[in-house]
PDB file of N, CA and C in Angstrom:
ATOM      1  N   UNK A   1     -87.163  86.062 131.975  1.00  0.00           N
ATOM      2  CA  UNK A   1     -87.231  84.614 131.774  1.00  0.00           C
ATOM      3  C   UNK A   1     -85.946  84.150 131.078  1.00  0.00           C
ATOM      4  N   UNK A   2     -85.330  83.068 131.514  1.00  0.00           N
ATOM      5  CA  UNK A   2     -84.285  82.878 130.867  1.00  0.00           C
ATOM      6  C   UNK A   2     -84.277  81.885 130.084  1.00  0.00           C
ATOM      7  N   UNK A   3     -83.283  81.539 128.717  1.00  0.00           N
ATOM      8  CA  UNK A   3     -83.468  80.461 127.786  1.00  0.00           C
ATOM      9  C   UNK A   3     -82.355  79.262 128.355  1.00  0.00           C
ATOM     10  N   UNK A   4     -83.667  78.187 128.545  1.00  0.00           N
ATOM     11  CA  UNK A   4     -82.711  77.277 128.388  1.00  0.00           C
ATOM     12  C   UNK A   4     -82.073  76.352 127.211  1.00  0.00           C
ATOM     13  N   UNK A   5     -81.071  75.401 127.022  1.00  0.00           N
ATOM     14  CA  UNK A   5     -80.733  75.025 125.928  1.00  0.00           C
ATOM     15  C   UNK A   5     -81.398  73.794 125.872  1.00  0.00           C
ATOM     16  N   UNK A   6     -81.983  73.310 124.384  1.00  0.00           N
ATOM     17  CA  UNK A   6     -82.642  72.463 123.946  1.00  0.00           C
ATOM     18  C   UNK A   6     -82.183  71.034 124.231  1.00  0.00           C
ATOM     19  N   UNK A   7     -82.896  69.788 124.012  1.00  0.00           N
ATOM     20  CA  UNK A   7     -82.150  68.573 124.321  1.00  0.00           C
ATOM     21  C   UNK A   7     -81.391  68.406 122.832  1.00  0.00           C
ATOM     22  N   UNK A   8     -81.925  68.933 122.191  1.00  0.00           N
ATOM     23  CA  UNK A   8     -81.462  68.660 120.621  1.00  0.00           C
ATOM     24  C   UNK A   8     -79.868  69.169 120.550  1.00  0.00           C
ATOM     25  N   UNK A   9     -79.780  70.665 120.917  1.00  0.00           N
ATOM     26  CA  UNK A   9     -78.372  71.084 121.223  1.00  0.00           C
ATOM     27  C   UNK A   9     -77.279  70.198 122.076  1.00  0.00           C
ATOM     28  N   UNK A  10     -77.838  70.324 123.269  1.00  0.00           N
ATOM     29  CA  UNK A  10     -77.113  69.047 123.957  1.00  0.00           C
ATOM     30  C   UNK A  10     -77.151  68.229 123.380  1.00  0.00           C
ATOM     31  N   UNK A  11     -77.490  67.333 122.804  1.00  0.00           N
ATOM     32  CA  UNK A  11     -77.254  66.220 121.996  1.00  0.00           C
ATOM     33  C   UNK A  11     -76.413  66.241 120.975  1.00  0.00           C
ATOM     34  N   UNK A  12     -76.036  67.714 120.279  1.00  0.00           N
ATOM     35  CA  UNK A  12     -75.260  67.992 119.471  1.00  0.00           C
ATOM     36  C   UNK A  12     -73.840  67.769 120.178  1.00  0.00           C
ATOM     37  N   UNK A  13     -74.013  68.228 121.551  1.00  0.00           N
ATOM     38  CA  UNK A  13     -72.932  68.872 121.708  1.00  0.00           C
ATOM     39  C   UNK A  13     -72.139  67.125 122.563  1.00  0.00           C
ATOM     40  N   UNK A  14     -72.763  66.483 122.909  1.00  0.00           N
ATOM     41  CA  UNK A  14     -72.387  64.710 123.089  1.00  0.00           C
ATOM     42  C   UNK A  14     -71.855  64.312 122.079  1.00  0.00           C
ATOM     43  N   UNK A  15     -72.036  64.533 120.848  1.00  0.00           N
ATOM     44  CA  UNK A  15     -72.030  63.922 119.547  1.00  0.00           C
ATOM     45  C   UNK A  15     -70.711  64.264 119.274  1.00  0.00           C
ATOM     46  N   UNK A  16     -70.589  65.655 119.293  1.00  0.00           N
ATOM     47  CA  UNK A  16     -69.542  66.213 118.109  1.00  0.00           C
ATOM     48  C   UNK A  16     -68.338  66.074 119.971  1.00  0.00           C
ATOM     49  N   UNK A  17     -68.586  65.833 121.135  1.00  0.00           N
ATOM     50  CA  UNK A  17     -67.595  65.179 121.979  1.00  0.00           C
ATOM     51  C   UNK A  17     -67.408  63.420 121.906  1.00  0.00           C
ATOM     52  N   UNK A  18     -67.844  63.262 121.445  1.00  0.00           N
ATOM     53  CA  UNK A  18     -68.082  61.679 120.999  1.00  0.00           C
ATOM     54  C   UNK A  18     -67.046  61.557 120.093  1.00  0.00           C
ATOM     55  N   UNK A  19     -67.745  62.124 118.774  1.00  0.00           N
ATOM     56  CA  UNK A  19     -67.034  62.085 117.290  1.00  0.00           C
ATOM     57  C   UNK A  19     -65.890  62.740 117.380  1.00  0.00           C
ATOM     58  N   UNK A  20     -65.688  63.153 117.703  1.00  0.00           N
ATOM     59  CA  UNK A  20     -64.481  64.417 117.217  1.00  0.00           C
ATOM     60  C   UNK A  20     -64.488  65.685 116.640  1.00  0.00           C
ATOM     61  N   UNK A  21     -65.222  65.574 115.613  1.00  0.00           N
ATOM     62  CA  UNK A  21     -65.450  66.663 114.241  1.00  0.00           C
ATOM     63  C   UNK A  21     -66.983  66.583 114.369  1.00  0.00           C
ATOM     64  N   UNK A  22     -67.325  67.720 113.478  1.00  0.00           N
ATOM     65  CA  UNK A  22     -68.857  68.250 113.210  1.00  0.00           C
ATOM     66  C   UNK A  22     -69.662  67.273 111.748  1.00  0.00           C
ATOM     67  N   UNK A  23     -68.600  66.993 111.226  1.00  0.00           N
ATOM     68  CA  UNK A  23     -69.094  66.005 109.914  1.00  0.00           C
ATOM     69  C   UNK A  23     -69.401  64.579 110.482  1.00  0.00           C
ATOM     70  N   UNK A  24     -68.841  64.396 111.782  1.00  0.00           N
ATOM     71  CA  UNK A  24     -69.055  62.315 112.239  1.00  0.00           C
ATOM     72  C   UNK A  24     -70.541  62.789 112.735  1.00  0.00           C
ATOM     73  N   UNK A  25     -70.201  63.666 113.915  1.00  0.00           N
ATOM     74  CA  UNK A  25     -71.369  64.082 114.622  1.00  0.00           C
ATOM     75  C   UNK A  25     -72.308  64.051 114.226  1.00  0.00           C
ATOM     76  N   UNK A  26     -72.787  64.899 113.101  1.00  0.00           N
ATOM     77  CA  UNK A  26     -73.971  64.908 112.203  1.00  0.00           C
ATOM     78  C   UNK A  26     -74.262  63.787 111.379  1.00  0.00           C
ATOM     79  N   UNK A  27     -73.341  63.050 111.099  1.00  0.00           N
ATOM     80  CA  UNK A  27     -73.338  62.200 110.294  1.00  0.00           C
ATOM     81  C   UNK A  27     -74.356  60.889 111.590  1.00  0.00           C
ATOM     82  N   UNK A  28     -73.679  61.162 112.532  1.00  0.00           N
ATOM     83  CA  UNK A  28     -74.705  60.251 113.773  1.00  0.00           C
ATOM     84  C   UNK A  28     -76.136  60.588 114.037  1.00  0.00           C
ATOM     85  N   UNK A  29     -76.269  62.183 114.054  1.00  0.00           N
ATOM     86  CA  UNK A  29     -76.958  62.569 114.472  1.00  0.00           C
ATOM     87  C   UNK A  29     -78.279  62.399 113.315  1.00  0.00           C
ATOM     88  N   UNK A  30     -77.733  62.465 111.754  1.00  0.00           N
ATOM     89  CA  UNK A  30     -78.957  62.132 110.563  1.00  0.00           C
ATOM     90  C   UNK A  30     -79.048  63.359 110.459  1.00  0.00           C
ATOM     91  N   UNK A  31     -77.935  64.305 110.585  1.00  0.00           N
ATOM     92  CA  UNK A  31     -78.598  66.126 110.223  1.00  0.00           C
ATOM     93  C   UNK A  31     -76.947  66.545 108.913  1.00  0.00           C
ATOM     94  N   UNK A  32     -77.456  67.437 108.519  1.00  0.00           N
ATOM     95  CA  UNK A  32     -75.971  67.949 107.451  1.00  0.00           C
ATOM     96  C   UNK A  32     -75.270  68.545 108.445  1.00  0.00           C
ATOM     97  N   UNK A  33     -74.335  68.681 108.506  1.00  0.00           N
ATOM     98  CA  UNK A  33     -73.322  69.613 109.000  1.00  0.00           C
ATOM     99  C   UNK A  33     -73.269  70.971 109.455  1.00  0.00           C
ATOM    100  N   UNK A  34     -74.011  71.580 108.484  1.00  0.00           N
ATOM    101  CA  UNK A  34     -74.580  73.137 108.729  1.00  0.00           C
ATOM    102  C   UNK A  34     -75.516  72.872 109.663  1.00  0.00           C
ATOM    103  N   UNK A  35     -76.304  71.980 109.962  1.00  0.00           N
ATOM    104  CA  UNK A  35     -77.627  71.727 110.856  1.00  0.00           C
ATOM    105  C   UNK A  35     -76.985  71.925 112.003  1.00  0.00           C
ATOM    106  N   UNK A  36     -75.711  70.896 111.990  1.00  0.00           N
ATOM    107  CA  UNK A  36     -75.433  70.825 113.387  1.00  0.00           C
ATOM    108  C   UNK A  36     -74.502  72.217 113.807  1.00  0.00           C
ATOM    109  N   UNK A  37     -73.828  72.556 112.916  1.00  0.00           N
ATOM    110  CA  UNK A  37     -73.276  74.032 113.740  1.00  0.00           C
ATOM    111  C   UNK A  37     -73.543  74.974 113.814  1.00  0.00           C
ATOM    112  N   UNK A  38     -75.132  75.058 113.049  1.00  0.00           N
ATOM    113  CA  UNK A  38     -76.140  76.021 113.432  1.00  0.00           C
ATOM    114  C   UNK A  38     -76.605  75.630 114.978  1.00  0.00           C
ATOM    115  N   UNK A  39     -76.705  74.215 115.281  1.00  0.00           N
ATOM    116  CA  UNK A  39     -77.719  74.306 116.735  1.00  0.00           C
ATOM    117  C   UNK A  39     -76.433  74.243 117.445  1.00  0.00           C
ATOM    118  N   UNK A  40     -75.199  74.303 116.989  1.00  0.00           N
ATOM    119  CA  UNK A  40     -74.070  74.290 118.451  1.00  0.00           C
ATOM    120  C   UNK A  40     -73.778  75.478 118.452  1.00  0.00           C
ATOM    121  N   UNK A  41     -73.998  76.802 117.368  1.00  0.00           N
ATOM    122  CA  UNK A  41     -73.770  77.915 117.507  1.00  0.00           C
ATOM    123  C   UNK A  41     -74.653  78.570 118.615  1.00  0.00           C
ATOM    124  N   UNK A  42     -76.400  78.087 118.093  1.00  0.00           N
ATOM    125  CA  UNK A  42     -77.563  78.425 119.299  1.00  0.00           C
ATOM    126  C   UNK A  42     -77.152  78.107 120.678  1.00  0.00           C
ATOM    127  N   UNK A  43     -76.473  76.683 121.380  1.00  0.00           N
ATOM    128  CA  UNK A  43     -75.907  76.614 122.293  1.00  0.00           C
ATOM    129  C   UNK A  43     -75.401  77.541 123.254  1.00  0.00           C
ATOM    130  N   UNK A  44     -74.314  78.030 122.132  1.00  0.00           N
ATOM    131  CA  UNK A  44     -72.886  78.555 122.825  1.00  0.00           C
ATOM    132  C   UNK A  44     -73.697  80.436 122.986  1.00  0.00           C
ATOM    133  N   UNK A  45     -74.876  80.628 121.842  1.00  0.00           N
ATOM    134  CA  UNK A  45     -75.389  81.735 122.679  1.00  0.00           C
ATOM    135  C   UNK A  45     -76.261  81.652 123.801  1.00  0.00           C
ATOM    136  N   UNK A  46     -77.254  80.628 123.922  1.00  0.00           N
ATOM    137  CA  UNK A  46     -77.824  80.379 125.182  1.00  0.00           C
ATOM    138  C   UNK A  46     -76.454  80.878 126.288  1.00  0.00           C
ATOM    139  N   UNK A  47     -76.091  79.391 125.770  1.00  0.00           N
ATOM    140  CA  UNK A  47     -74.887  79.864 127.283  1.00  0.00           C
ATOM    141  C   UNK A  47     -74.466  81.034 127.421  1.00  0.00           C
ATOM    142  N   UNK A  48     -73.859  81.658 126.311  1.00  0.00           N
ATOM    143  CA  UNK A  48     -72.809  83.137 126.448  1.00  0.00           C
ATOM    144  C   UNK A  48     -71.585  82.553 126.794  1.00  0.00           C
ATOM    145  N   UNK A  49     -71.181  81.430 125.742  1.00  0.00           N
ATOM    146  CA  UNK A  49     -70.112  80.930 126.416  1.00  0.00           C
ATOM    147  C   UNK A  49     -69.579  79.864 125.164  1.00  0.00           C
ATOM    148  N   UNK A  50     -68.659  79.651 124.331  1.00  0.00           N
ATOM    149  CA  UNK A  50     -67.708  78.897 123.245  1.00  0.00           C
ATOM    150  C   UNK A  50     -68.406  77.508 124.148  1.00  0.00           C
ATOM    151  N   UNK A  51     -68.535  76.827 123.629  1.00  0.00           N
ATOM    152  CA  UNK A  51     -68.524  75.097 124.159  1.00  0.00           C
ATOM    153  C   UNK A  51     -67.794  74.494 122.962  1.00  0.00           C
ATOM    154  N   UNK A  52     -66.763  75.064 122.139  1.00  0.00           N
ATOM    155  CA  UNK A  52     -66.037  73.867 121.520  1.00  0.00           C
ATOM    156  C   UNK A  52     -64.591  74.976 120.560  1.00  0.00           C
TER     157      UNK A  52
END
């Protein structure tokens, strides 16, 4: 079975392409900073693949 990635991740990952940086991003998103590059780290292992 394979994992797919969350809408929450994707949403991270709009954000911090939006914003620029991981501090605007989160700062949009209403999460700390660590929140968010914890769920863009989960991402980039779903994928098996850097997304930033």
């Amino acid at each position: 079975m394979s994992v797919l990635p969350t809408l929450r991740q994707l949403q991270y990952l709009k954000l911090l392409a939006e914003h620029g940086s991981f501090s605007r991003a989160a700062e949009a998103a209403h999460v700390s900073q660590p929140a968010l590059s914890s769920g863009v780290q989960e991402l980039e292992r779903v994928l098996g693949a850097a997304v930033v």
